[in-house]
PDB file of N, CA and C in Angstrom:
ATOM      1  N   UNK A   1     -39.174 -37.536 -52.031  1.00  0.00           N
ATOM      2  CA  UNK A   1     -39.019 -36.324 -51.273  1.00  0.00           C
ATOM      3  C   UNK A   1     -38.766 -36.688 -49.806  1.00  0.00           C
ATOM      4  N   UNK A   2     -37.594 -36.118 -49.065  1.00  0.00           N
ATOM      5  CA  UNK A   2     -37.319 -36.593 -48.111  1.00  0.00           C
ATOM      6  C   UNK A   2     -38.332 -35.569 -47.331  1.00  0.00           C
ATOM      7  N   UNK A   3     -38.287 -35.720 -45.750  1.00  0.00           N
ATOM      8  CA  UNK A   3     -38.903 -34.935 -45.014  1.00  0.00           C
ATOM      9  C   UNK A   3     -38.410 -34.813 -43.657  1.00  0.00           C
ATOM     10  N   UNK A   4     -37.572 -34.178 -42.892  1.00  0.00           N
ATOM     11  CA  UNK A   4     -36.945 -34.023 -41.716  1.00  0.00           C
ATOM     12  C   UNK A   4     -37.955 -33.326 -40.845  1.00  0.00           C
ATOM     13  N   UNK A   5     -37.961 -33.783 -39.415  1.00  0.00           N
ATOM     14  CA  UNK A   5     -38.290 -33.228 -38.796  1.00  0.00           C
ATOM     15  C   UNK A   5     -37.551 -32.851 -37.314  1.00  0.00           C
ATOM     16  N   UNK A   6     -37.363 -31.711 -36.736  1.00  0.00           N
ATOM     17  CA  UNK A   6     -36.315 -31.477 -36.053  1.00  0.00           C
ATOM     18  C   UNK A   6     -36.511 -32.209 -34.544  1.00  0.00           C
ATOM     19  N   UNK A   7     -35.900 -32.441 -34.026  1.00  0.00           N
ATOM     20  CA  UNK A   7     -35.761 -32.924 -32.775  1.00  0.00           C
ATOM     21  C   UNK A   7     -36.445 -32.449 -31.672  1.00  0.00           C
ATOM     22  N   UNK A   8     -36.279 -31.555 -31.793  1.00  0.00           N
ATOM     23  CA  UNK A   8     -37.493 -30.542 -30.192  1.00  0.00           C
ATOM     24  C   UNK A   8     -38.819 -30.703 -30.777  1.00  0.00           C
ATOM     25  N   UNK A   9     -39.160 -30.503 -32.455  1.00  0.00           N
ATOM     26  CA  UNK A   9     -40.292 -31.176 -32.841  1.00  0.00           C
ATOM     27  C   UNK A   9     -41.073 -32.572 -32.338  1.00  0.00           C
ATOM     28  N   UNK A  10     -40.122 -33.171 -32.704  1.00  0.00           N
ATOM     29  CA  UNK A  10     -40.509 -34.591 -32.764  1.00  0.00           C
ATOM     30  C   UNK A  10     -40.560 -35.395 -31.759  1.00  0.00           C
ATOM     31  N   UNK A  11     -39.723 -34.410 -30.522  1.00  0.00           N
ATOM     32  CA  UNK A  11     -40.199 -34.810 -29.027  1.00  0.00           C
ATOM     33  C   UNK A  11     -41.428 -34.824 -28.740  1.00  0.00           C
ATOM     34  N   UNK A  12     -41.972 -33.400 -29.203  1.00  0.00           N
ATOM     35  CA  UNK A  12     -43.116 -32.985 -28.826  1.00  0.00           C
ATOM     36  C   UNK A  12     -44.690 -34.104 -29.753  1.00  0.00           C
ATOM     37  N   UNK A  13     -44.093 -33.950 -30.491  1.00  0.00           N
ATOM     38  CA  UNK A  13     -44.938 -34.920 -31.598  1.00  0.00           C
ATOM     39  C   UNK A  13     -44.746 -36.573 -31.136  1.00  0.00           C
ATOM     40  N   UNK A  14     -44.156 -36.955 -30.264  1.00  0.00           N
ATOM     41  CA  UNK A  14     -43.899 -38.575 -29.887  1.00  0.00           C
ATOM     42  C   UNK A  14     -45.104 -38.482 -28.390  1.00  0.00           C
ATOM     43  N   UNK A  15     -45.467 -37.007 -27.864  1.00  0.00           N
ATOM     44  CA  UNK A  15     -45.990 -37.302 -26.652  1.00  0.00           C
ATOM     45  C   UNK A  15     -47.781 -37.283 -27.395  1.00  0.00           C
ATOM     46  N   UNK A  16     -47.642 -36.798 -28.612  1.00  0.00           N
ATOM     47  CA  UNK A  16     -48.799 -37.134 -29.476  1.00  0.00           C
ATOM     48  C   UNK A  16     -49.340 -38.197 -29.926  1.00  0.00           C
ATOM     49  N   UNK A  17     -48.034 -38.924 -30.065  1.00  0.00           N
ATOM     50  CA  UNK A  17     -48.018 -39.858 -30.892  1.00  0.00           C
ATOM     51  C   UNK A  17     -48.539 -40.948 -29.595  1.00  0.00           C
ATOM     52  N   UNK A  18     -48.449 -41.242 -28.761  1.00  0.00           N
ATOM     53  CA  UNK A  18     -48.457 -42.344 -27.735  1.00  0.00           C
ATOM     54  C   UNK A  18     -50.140 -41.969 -27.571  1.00  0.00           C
ATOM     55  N   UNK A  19     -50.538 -40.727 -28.047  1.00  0.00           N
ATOM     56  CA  UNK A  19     -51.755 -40.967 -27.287  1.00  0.00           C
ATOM     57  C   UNK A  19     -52.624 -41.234 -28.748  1.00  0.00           C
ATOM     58  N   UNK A  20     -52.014 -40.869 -29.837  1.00  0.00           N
ATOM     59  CA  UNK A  20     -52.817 -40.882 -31.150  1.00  0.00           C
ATOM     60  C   UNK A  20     -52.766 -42.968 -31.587  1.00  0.00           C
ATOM     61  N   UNK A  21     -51.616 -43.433 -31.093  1.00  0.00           N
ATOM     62  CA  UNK A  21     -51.193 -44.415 -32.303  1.00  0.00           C
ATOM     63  C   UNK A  21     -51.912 -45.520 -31.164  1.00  0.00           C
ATOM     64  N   UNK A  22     -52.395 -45.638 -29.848  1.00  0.00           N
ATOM     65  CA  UNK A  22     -53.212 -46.637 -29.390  1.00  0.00           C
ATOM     66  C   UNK A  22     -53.881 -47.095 -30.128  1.00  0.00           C
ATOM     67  N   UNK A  23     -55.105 -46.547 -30.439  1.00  0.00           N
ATOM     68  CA  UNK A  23     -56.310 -47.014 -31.461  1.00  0.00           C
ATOM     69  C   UNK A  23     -55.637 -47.815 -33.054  1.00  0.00           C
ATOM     70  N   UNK A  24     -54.436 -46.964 -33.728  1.00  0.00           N
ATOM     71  CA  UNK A  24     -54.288 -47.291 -34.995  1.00  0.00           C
ATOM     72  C   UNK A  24     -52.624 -47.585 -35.243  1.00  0.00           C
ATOM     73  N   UNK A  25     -52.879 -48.751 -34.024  1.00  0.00           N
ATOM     74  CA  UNK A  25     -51.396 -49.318 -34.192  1.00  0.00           C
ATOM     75  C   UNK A  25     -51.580 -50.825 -35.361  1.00  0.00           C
ATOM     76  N   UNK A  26     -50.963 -50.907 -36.295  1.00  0.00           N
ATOM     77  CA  UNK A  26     -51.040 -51.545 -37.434  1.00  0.00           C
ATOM     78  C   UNK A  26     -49.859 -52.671 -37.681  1.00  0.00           C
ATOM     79  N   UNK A  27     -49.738 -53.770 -38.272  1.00  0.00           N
ATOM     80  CA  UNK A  27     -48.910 -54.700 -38.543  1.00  0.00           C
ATOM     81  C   UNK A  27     -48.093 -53.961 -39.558  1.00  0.00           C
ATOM     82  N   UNK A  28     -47.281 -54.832 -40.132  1.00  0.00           N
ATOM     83  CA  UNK A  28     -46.930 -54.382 -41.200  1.00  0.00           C
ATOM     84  C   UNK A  28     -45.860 -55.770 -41.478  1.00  0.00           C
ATOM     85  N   UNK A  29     -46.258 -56.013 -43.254  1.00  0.00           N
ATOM     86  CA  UNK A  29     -46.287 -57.119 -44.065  1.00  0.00           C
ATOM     87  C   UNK A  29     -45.110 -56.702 -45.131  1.00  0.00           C
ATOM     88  N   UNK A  30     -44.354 -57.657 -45.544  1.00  0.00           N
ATOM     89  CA  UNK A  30     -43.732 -57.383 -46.823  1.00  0.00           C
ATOM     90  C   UNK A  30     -44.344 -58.770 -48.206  1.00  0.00           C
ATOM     91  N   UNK A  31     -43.990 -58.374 -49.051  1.00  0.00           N
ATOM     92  CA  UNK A  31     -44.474 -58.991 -50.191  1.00  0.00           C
ATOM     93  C   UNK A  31     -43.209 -60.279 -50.674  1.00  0.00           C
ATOM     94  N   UNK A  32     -43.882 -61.566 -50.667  1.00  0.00           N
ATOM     95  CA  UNK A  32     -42.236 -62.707 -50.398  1.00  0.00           C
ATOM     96  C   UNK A  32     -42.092 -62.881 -51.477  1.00  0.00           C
ATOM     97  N   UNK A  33     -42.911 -62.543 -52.757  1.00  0.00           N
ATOM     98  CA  UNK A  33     -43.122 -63.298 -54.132  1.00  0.00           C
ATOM     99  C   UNK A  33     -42.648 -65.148 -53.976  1.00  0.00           C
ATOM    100  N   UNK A  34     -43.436 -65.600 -52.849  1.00  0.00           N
ATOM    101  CA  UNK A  34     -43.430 -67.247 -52.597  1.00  0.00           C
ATOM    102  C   UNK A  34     -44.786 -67.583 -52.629  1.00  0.00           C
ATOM    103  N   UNK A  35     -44.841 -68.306 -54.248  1.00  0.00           N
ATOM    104  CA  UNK A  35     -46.937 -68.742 -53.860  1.00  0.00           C
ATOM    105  C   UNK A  35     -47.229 -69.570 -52.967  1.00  0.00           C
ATOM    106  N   UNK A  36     -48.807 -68.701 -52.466  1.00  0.00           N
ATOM    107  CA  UNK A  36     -49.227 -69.637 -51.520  1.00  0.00           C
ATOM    108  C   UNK A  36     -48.845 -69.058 -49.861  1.00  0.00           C
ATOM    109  N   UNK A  37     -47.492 -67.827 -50.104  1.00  0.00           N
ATOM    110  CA  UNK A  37     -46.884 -67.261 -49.147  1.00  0.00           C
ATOM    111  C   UNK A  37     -46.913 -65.619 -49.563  1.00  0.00           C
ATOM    112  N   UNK A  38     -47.212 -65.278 -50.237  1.00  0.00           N
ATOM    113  CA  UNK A  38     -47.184 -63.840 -50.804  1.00  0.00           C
ATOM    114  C   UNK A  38     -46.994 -62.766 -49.507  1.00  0.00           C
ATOM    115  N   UNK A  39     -47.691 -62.797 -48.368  1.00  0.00           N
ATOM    116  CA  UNK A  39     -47.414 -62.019 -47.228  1.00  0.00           C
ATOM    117  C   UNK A  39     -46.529 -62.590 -46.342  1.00  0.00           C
ATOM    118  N   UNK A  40     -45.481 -61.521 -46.222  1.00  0.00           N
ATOM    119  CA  UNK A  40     -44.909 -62.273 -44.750  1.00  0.00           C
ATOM    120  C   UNK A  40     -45.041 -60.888 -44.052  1.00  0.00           C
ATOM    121  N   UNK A  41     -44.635 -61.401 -42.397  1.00  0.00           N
ATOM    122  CA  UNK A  41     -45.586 -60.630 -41.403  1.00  0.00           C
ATOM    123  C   UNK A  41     -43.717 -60.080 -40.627  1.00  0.00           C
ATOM    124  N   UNK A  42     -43.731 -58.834 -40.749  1.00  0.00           N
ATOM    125  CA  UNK A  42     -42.540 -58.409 -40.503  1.00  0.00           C
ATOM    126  C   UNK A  42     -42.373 -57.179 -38.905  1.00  0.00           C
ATOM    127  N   UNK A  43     -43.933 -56.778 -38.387  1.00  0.00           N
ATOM    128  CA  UNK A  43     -43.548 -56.415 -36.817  1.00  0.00           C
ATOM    129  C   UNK A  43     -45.106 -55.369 -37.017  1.00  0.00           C
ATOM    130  N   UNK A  44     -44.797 -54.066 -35.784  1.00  0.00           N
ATOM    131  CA  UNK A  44     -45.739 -53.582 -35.983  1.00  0.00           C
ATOM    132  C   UNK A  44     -45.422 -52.388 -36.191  1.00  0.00           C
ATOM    133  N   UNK A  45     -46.417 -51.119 -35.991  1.00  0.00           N
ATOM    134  CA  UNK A  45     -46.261 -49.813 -36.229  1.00  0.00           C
ATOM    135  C   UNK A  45     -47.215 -48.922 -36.009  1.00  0.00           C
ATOM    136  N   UNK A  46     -47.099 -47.335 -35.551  1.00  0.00           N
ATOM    137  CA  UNK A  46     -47.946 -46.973 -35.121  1.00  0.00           C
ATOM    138  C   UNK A  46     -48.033 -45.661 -36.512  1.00  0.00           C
ATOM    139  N   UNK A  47     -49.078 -44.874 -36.277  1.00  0.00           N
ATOM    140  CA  UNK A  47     -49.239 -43.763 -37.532  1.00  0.00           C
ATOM    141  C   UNK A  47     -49.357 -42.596 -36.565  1.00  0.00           C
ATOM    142  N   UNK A  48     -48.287 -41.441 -37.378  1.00  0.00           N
ATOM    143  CA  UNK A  48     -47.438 -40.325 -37.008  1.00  0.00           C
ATOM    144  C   UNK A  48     -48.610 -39.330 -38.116  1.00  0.00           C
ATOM    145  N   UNK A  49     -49.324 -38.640 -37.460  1.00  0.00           N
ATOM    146  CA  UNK A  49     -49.851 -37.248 -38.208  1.00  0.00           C
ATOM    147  C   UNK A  49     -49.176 -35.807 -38.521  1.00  0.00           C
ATOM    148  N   UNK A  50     -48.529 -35.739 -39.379  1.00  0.00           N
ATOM    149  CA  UNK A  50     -47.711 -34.464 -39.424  1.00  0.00           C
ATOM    150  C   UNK A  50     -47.588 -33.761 -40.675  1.00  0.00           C
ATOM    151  N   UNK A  51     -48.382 -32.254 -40.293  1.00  0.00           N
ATOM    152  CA  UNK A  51     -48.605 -31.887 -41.260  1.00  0.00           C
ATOM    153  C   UNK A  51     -49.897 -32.372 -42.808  1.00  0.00           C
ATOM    154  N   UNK A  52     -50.509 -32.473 -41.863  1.00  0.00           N
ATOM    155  CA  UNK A  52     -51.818 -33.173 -42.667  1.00  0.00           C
ATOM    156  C   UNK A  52     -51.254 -34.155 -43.830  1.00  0.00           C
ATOM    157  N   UNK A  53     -50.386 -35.323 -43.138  1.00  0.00           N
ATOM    158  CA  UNK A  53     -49.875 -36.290 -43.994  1.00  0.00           C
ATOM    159  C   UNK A  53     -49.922 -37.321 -42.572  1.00  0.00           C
ATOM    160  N   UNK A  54     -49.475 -38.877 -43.200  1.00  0.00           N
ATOM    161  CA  UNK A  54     -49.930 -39.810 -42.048  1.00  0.00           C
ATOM    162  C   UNK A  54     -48.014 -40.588 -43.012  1.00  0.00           C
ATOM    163  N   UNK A  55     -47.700 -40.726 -41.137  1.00  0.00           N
ATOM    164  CA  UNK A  55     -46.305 -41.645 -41.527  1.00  0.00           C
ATOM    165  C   UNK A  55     -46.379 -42.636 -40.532  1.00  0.00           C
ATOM    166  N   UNK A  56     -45.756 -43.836 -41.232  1.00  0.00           N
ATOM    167  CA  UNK A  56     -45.473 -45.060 -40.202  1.00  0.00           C
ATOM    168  C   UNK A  56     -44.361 -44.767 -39.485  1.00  0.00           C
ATOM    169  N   UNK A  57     -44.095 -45.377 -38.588  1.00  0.00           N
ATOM    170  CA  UNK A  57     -43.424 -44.873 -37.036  1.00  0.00           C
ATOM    171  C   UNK A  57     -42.945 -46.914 -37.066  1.00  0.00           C
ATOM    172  N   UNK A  58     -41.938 -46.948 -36.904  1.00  0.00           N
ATOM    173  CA  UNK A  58     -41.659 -48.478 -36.563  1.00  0.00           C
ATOM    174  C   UNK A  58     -40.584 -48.287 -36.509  1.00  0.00           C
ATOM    175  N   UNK A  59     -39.247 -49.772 -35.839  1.00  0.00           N
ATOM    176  CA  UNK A  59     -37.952 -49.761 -35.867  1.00  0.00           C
ATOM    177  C   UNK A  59     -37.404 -49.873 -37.081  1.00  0.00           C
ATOM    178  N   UNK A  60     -35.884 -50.169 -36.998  1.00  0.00           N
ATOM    179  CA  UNK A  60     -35.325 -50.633 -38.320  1.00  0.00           C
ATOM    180  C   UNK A  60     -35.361 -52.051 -38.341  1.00  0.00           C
ATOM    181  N   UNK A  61     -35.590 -52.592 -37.018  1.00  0.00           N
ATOM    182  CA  UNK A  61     -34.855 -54.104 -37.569  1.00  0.00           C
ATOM    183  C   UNK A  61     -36.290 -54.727 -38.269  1.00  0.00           C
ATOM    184  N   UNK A  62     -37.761 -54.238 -37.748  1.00  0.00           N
ATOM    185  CA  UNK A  62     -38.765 -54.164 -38.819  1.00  0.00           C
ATOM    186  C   UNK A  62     -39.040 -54.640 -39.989  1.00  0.00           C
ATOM    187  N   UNK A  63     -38.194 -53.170 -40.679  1.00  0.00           N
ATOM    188  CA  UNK A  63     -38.149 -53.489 -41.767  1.00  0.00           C
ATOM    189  C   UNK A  63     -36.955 -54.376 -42.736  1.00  0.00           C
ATOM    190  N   UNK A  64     -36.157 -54.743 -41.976  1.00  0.00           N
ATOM    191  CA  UNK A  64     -34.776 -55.312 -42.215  1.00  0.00           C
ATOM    192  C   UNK A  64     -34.991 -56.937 -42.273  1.00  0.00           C
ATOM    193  N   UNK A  65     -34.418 -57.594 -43.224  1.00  0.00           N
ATOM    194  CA  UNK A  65     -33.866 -58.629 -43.385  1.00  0.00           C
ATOM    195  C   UNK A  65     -32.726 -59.245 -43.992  1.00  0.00           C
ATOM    196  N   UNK A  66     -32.414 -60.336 -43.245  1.00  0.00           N
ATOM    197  CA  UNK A  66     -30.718 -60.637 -43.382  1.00  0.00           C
ATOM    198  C   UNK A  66     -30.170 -59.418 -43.383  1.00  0.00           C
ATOM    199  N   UNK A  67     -30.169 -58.447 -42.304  1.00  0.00           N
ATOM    200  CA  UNK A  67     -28.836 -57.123 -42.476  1.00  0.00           C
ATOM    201  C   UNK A  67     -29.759 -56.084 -43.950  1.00  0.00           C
ATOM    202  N   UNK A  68     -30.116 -56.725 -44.362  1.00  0.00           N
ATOM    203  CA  UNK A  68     -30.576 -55.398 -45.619  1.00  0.00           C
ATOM    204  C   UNK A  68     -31.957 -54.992 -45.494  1.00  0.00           C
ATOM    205  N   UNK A  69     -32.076 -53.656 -45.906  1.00  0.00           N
ATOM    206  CA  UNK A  69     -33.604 -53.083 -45.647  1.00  0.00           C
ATOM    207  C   UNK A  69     -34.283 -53.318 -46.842  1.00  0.00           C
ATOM    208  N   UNK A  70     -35.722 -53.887 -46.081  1.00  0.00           N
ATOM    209  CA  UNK A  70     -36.551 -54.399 -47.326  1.00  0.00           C
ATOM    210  C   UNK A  70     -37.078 -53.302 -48.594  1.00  0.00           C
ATOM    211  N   UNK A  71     -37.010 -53.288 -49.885  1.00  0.00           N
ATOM    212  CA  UNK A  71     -37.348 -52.269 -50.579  1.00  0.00           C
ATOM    213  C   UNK A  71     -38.602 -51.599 -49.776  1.00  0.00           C
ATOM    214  N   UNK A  72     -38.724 -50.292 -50.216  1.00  0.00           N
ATOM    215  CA  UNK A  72     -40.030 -50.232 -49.766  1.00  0.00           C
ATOM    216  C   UNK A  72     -41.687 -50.210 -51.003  1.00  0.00           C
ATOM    217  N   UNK A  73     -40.841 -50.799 -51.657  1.00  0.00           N
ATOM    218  CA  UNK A  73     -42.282 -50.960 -52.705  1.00  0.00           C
ATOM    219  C   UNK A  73     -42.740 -52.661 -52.310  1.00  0.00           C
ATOM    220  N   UNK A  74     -42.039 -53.643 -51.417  1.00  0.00           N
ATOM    221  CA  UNK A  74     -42.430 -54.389 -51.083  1.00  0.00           C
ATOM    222  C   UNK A  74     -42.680 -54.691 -49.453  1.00  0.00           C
ATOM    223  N   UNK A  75     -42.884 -53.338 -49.072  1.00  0.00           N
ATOM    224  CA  UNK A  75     -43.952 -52.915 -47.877  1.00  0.00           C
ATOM    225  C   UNK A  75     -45.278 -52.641 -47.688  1.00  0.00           C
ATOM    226  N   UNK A  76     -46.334 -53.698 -47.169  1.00  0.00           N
ATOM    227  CA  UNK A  76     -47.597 -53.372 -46.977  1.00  0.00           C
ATOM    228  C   UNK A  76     -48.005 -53.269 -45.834  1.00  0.00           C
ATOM    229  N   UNK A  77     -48.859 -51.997 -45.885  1.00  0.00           N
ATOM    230  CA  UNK A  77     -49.432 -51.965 -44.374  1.00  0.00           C
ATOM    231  C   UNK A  77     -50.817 -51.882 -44.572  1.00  0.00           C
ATOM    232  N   UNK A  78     -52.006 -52.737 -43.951  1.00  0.00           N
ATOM    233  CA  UNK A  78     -53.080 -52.713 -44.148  1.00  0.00           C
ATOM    234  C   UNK A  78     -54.080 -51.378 -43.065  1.00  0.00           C
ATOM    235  N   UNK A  79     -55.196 -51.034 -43.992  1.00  0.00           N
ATOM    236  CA  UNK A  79     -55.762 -50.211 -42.909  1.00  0.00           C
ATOM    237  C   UNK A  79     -57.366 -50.444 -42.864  1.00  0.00           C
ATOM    238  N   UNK A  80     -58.444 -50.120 -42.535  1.00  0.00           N
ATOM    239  CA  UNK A  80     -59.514 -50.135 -42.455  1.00  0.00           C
ATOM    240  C   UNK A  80     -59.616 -49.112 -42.901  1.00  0.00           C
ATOM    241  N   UNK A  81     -60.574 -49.057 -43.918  1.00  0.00           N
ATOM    242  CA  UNK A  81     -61.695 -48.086 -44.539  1.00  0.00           C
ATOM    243  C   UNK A  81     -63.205 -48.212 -45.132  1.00  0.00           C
ATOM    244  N   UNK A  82     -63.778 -47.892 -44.312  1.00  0.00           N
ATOM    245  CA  UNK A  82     -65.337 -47.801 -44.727  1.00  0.00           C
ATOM    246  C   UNK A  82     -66.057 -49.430 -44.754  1.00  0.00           C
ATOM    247  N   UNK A  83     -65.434 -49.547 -43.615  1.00  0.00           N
ATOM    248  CA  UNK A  83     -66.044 -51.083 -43.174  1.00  0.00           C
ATOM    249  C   UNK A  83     -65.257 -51.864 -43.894  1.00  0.00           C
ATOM    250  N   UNK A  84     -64.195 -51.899 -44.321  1.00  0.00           N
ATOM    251  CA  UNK A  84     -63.659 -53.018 -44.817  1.00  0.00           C
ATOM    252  C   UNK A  84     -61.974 -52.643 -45.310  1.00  0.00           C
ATOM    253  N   UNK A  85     -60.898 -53.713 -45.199  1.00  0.00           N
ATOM    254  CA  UNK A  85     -58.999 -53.838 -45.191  1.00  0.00           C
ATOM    255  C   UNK A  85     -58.714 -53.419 -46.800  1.00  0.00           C
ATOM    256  N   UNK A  86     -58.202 -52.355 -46.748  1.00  0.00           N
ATOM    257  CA  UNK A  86     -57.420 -52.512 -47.766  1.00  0.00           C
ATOM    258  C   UNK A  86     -55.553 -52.666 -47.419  1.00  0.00           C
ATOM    259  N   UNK A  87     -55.060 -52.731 -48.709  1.00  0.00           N
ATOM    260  CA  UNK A  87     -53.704 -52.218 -47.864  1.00  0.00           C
ATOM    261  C   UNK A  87     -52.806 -51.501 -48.510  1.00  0.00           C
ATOM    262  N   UNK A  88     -52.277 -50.357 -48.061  1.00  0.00           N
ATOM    263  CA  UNK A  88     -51.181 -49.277 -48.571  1.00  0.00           C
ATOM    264  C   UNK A  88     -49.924 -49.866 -49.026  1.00  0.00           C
ATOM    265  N   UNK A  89     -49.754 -49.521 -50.504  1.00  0.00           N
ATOM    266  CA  UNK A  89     -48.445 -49.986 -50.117  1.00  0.00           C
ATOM    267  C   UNK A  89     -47.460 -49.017 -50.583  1.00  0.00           C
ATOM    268  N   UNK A  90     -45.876 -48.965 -50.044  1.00  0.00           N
ATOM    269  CA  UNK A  90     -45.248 -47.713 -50.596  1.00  0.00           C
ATOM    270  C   UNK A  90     -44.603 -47.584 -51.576  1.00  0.00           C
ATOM    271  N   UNK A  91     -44.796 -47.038 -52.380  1.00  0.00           N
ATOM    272  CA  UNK A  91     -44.234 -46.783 -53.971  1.00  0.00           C
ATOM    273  C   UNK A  91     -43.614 -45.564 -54.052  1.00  0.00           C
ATOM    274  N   UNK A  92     -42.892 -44.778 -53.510  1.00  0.00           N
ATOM    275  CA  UNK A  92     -41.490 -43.843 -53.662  1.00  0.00           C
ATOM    276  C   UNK A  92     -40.335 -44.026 -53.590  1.00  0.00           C
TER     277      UNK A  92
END
């Protein structure tokens, strides 16, 4: 499911965002299937609240390698919960 959000929105939501994503600015990892290497470490990212849903906020070149964008089922982003890392990963 895609999700657009309009531009005069998302202005307004970026002056949110600078003050929300300090605290829960996050790495973000892709999956190499290389043992011994399973994580590689691909930039960072901040988390976008909209609409009582949470989105990663990062560039493209991020998520990009060699020119192509990394699937995103082999995107992980780790978070803290309840004293201890798990990590999200995206499967749509």
């Amino acid at each position: 499911m895609e999700i657009r959000i309009e531009q005069e929105e998302l202005l307004l939501k970026s002056m949110e965002f600078k003050l929300f994503s300090g605290p829960v600015l996050t790495r973000i990892f892709n999956k190499t299937g290389v043992a011994g290497y399973e994580i590689g470490t691909l930039g960072s990212a901040g988390l976008l609240k909209y609409k009582d849903r949470f989105f990663v906020v990062t560039a493209k070149h991020v998520v990009t390698l060699d020119n192509e964008l990394i699937p995103l089922s082999d995107i992980v982003i780790p978070y803290k919960y309840q004293g201890g890392t798990k990590g999200f990963w995206c499967n749509y």
